[in-house]
C-alpha atoms as a PDB file:
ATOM      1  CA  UNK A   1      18.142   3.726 -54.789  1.00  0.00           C
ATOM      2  CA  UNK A   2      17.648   3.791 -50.786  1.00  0.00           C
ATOM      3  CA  UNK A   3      18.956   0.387 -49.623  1.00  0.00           C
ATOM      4  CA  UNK A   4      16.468  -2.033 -47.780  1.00  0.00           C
ATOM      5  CA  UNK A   5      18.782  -1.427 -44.269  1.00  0.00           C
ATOM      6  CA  UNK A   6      18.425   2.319 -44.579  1.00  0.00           C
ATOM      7  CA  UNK A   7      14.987   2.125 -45.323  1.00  0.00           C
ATOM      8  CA  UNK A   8      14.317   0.484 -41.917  1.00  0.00           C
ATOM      9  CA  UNK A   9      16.557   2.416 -39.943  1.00  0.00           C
ATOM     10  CA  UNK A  10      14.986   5.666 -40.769  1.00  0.00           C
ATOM     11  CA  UNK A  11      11.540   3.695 -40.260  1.00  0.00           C
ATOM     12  CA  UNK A  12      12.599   3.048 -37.002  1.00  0.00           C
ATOM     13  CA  UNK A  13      14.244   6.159 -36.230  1.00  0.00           C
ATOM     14  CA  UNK A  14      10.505   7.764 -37.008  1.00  0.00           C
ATOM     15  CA  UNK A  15       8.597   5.055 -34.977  1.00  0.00           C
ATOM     16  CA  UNK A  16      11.120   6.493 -31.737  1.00  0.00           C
ATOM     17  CA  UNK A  17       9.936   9.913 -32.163  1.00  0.00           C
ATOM     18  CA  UNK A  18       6.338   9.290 -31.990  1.00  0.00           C
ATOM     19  CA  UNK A  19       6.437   6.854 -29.539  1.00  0.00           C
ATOM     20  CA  UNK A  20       8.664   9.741 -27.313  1.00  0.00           C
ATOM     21  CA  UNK A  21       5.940  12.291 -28.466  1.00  0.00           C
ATOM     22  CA  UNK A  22       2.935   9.766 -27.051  1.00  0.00           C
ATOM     23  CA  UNK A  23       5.369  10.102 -24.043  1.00  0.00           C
ATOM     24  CA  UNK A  24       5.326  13.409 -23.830  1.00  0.00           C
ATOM     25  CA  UNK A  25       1.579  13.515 -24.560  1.00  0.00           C
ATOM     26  CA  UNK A  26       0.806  10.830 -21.361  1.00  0.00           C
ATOM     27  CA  UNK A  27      -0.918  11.944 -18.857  1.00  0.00           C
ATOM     28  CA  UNK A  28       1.713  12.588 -15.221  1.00  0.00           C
ATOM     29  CA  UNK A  29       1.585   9.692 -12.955  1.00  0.00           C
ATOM     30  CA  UNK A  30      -0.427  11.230 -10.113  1.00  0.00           C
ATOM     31  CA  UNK A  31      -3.227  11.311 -12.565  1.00  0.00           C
ATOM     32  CA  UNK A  32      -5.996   8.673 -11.729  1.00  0.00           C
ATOM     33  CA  UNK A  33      -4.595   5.627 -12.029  1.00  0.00           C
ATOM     34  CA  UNK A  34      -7.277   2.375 -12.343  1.00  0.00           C
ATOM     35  CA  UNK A  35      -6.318  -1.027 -10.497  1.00  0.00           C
ATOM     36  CA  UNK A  36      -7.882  -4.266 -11.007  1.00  0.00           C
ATOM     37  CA  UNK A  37      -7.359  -5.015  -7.124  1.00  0.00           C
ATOM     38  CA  UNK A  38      -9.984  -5.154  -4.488  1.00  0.00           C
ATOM     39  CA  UNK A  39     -10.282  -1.784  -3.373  1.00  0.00           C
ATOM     40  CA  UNK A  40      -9.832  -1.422   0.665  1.00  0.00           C
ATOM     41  CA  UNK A  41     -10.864   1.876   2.578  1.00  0.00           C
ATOM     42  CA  UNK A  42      -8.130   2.342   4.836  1.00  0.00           C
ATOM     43  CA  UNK A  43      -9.424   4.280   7.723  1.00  0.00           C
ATOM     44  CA  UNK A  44     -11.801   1.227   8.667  1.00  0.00           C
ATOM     45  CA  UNK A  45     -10.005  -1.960   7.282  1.00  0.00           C
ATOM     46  CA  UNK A  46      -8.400  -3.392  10.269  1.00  0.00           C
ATOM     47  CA  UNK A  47      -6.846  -6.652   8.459  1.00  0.00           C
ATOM     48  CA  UNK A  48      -4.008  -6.597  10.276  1.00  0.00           C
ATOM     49  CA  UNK A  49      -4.770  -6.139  13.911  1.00  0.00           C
ATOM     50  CA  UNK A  50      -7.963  -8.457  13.561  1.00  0.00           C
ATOM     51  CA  UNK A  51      -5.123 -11.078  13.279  1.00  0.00           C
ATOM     52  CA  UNK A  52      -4.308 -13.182  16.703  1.00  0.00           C
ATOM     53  CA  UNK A  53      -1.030 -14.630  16.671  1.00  0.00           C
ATOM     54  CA  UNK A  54       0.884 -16.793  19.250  1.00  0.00           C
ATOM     55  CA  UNK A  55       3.913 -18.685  19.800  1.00  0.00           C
ATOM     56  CA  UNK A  56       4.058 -22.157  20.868  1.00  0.00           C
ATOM     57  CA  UNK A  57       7.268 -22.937  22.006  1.00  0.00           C
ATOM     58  CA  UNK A  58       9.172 -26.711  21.620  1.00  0.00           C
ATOM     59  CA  UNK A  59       8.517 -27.516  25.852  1.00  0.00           C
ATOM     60  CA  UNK A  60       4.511 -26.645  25.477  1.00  0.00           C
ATOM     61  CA  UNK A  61       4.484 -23.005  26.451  1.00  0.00           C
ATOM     62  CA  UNK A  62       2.480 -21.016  24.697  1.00  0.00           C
ATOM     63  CA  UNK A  63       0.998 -17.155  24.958  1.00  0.00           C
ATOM     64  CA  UNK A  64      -1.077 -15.124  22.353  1.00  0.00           C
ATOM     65  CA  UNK A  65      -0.258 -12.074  23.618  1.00  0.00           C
ATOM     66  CA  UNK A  66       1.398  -9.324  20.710  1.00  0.00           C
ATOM     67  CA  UNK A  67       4.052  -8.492  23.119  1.00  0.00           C
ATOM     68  CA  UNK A  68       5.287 -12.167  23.684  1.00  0.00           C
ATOM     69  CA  UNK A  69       4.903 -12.793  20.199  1.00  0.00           C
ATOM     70  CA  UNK A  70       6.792  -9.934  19.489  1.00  0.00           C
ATOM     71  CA  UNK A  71       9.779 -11.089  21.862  1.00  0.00           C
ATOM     72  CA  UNK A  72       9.881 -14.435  20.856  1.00  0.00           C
ATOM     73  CA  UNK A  73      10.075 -13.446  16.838  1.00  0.00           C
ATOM     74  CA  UNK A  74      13.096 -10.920  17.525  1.00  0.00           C
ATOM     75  CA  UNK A  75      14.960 -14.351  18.450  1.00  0.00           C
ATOM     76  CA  UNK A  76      15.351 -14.491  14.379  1.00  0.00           C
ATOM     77  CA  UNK A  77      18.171 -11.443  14.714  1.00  0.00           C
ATOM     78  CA  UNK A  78      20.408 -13.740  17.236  1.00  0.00           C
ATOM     79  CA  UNK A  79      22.874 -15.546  14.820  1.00  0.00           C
ATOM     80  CA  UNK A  80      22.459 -18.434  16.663  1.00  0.00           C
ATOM     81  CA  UNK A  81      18.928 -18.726  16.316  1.00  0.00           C
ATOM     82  CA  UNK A  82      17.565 -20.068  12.307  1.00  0.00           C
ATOM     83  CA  UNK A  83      13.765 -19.049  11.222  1.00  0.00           C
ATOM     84  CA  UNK A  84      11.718 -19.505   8.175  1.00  0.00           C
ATOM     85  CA  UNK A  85       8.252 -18.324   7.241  1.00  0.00           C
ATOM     86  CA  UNK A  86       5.407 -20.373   5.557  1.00  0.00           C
ATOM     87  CA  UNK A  87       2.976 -18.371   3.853  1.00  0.00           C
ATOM     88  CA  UNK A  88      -0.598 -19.572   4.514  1.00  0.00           C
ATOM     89  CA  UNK A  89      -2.538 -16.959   2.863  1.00  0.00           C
ATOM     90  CA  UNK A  90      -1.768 -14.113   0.471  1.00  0.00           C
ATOM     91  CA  UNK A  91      -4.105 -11.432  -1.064  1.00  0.00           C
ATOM     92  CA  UNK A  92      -3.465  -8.136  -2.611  1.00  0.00           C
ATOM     93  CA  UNK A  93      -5.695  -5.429  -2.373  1.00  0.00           C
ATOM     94  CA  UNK A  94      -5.421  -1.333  -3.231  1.00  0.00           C
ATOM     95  CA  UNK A  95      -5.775   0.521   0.096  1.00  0.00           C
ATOM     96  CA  UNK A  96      -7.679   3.933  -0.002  1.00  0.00           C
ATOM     97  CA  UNK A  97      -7.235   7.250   1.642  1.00  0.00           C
ATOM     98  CA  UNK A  98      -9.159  10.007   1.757  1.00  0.00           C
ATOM     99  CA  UNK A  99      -6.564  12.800   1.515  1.00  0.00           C
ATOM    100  CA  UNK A 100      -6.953  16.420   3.072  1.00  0.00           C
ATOM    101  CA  UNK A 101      -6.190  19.249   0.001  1.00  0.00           C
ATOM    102  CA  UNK A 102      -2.839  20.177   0.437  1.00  0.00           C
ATOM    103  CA  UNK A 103      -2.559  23.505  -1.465  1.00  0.00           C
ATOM    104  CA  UNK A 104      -6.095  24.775  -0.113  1.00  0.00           C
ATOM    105  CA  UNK A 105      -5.284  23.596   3.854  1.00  0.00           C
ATOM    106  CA  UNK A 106      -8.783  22.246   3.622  1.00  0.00           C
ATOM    107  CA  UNK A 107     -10.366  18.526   3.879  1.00  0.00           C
ATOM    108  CA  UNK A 108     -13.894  18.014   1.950  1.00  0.00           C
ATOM    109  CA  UNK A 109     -14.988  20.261  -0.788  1.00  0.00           C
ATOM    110  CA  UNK A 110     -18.959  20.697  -0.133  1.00  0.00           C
ATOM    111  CA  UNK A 111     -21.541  21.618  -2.509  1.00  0.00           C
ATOM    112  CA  UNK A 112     -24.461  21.629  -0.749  1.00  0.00           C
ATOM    113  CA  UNK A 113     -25.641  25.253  -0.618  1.00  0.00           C
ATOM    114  CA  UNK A 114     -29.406  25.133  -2.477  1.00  0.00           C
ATOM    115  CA  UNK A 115     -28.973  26.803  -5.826  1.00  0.00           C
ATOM    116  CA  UNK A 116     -25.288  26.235  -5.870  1.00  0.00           C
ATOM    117  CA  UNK A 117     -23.169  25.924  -9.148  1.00  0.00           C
ATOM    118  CA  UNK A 118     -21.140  22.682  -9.922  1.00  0.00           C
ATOM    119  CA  UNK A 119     -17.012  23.219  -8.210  1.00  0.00           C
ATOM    120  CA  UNK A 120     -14.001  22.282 -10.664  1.00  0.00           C
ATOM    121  CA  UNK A 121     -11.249  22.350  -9.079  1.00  0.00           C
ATOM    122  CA  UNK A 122      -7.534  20.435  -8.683  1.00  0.00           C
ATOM    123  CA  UNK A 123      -6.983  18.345  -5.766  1.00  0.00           C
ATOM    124  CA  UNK A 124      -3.132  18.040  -4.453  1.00  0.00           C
ATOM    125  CA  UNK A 125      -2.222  16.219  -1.621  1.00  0.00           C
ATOM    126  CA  UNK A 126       0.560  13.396   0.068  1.00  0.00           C
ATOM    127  CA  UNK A 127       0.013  10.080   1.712  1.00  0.00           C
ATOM    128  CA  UNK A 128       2.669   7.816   3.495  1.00  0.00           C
ATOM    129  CA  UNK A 129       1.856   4.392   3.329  1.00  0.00           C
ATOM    130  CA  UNK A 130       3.549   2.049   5.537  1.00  0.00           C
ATOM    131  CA  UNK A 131       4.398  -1.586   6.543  1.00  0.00           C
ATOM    132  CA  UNK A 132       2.474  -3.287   8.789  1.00  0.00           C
ATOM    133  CA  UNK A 133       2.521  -6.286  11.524  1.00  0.00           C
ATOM    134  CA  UNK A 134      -0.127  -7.614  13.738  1.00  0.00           C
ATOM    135  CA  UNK A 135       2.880  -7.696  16.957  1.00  0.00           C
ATOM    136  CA  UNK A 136       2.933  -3.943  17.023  1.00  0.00           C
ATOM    137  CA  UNK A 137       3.342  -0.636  15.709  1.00  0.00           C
ATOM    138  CA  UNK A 138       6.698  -0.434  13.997  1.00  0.00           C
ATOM    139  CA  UNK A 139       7.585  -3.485  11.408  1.00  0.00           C
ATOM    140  CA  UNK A 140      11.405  -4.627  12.114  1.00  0.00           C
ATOM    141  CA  UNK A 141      12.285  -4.704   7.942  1.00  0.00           C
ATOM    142  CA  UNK A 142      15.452  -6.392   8.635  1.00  0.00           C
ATOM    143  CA  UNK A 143      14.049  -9.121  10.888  1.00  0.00           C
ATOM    144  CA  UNK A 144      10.925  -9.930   8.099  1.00  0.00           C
ATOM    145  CA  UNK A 145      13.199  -8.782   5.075  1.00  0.00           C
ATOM    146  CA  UNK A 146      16.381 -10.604   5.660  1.00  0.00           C
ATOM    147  CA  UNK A 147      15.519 -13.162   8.183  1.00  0.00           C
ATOM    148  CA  UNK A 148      11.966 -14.254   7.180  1.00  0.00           C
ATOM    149  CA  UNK A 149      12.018 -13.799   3.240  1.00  0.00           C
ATOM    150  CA  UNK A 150       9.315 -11.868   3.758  1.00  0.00           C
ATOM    151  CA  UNK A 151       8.743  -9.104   1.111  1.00  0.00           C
ATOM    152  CA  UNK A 152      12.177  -9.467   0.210  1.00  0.00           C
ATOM    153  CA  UNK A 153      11.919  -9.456  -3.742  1.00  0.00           C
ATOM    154  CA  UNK A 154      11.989  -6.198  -6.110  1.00  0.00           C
ATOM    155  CA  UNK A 155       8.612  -6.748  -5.900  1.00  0.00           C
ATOM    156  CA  UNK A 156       7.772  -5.038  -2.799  1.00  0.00           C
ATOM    157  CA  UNK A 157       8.823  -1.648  -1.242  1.00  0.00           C
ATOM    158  CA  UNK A 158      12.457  -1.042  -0.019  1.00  0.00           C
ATOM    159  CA  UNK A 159      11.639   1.426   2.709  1.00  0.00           C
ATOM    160  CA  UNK A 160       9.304   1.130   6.426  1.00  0.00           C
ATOM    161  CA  UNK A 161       7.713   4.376   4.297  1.00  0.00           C
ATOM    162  CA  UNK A 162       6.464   5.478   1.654  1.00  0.00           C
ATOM    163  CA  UNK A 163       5.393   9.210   1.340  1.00  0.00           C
ATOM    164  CA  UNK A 164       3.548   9.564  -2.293  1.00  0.00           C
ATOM    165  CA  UNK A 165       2.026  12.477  -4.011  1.00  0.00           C
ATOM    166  CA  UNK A 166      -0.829  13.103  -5.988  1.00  0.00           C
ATOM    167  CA  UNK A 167      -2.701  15.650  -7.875  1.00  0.00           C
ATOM    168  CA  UNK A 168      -6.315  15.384  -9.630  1.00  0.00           C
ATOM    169  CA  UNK A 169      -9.327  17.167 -10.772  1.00  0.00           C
ATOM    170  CA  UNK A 170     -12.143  16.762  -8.748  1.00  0.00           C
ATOM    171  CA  UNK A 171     -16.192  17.814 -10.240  1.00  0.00           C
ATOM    172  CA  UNK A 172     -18.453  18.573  -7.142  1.00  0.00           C
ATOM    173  CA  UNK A 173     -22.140  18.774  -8.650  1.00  0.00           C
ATOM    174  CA  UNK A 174     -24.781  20.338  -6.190  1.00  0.00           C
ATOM    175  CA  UNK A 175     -25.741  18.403  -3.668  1.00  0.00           C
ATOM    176  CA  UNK A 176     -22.872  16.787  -3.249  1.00  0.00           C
ATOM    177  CA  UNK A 177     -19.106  16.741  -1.409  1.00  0.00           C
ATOM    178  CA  UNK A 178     -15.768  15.156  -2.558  1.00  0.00           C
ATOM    179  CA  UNK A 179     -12.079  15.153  -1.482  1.00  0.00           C
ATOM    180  CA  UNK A 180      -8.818  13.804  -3.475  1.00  0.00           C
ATOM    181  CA  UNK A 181      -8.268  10.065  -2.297  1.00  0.00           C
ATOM    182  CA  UNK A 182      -5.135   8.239  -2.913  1.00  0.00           C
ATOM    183  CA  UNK A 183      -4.494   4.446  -2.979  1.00  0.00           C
ATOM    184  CA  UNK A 184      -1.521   2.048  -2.713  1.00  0.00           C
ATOM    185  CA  UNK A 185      -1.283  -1.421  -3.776  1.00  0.00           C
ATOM    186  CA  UNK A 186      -0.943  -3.736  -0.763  1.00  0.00           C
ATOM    187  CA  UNK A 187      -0.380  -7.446  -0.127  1.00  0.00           C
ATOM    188  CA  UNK A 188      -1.826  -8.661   2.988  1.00  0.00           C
ATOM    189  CA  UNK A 189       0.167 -12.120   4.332  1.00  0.00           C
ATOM    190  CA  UNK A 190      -0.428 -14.344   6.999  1.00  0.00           C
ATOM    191  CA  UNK A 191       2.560 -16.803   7.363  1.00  0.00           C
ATOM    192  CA  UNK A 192       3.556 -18.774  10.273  1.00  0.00           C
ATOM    193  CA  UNK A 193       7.081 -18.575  11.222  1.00  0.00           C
ATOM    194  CA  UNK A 194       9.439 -21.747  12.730  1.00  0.00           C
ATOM    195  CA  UNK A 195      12.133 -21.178  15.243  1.00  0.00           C
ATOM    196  CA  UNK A 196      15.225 -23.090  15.813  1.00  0.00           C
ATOM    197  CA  UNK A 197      17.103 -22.163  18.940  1.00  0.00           C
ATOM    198  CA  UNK A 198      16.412 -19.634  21.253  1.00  0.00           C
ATOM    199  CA  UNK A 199      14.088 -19.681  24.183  1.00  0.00           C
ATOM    200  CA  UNK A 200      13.512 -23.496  25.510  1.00  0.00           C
ATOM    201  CA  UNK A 201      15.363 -24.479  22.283  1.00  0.00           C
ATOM    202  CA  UNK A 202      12.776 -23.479  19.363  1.00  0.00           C
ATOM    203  CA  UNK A 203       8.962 -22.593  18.720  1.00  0.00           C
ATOM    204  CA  UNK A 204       6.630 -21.736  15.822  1.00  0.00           C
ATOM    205  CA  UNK A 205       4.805 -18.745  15.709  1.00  0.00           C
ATOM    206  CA  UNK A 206       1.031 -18.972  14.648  1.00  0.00           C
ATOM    207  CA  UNK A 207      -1.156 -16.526  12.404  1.00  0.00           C
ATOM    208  CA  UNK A 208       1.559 -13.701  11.585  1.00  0.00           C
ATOM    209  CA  UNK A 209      -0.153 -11.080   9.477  1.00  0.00           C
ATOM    210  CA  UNK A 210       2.101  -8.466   7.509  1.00  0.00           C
ATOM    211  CA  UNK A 211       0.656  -5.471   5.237  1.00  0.00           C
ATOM    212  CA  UNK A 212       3.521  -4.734   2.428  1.00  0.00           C
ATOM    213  CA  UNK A 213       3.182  -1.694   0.206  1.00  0.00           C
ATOM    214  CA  UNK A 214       3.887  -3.323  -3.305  1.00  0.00           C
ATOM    215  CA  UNK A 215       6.592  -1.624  -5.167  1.00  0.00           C
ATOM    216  CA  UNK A 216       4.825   0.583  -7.790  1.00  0.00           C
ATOM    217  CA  UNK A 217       3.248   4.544  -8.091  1.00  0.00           C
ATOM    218  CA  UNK A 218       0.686   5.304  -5.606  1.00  0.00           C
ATOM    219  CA  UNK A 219      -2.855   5.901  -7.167  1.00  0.00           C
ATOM    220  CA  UNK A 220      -4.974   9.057  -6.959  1.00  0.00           C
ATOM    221  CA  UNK A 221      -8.734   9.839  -7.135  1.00  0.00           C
ATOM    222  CA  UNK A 222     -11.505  11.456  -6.382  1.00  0.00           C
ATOM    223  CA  UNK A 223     -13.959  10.539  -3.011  1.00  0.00           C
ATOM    224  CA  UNK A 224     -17.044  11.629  -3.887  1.00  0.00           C
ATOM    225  CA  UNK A 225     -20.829  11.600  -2.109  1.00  0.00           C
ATOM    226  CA  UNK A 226     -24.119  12.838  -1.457  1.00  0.00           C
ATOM    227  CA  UNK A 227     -24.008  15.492   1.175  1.00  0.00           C
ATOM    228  CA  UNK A 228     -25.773  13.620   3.889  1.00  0.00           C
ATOM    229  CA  UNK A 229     -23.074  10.374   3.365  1.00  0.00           C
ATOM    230  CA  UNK A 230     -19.949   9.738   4.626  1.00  0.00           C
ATOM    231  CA  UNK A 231     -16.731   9.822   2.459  1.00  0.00           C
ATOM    232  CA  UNK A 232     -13.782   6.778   3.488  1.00  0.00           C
ATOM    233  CA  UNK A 233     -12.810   8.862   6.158  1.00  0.00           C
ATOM    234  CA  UNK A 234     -16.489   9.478   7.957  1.00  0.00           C
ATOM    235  CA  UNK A 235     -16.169  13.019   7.384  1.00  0.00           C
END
């Protein structure tokens, strides 16, 4: 007689291997991936430098321009100097690319020869997606990271950049054109920050906006339209 103990260890031993075949069996993760996140098309949306911040500082001065806001907010890396953020708003979205066809060299596939015959083909191509500030082009990580809490959880990416991969099959039917897009998950912040110390002894900054690429697998897909429309990218 099999004891009841043995009986569920080689039940579970069997449960393992088909769960490792389903494994096996998924689909890689630069297949389509679906996202219940308002979808974005990143070569229009211009979230971020839409935004107009200031700084205000403790005597009454106060300038809007990104450059001054810029200065004043690099106070936060003096050691004398203590900041803190307050989120005011916080959305996350899935930001799309359309991405040229890395294998081929090429950018849209087009199908709109009369009489032409419906295009299979596989789609490869890479993305970076990046941080973003509306006080200019490169995001200080330390500064918003470390000083600001700011995107400072497991939750969001680790690096400025994030170069991601993707691969898909893309159907062109006559009449139509189509190129492999690829999206990331973002959240899109606008915080105001508080400074103690510093320039004419402290100041808050107004209407920050910050674009963080969330910490998971970018997603891939297929752009696809009607050969007199535009795909994301206008092409």
């Amino acid at each position: 007689m099999i004891s009841t103990s043995t009986s569920a260890s080689r039940m579970a031993l069997t449960l393992g291997a088909v769960a490792a075949a389903l494994a096996l069996a998924a689909p890689a993760a630069s297949a389509a991936q679906g996202s219940s996140l308002p979808d974005v098309n990143g070569h229009t949306d211009k979230w971020v430098e839409e935004g107009s911040p200031s700084v205000t500082y403790d005597n009454g001065y106060q300038v809007n321009s990104a450059e001054e806001v810029k200065r004043a907010l690099e106070q936060c890396n003096d050691s004398s100097v203590s900041c803190s953020s307050t989120t005011l708003e916080s959305k996350q979205v899935t930001k799309w690319f359309d991405v040229d066809n890395a294998g081929m060299g090429v950018g849209p596939i087009q199908n709109c020869s009369p009489g032409a015959a419906e295009i299979n083909q596989t789609l490869s191509g890479t993305r970076t997606f990046s941080w973003g500030w509306n006080v200019g082009a490169s995001v200080d990580i330390t500064l918003i990271k470390d000083k600001l809490g700011v995107g400072a959880s497991a939750q969001y990416s680790q690096t400025n950049t994030e170069s991601k991969s993707g691969d898909i099959r893309i159907t062109v039917k006559p009449g139509q054109k189509g190129m492999l897009q690829m999206g990331h998950d973002m959240e899109q912040r606008v915080s105001d920050v508080t400074i103690q110390g510093g320039e004419f002894g402290g100041a808050k900054i107004s209407a920050l906006r910050t674009e963080i690429p969330l910490n998971s697998t970018a997603r891939a897909d297929t752009d696809v339209v009607a050969c007199g429309a535009a795909l994301k990218n206008g092409r």
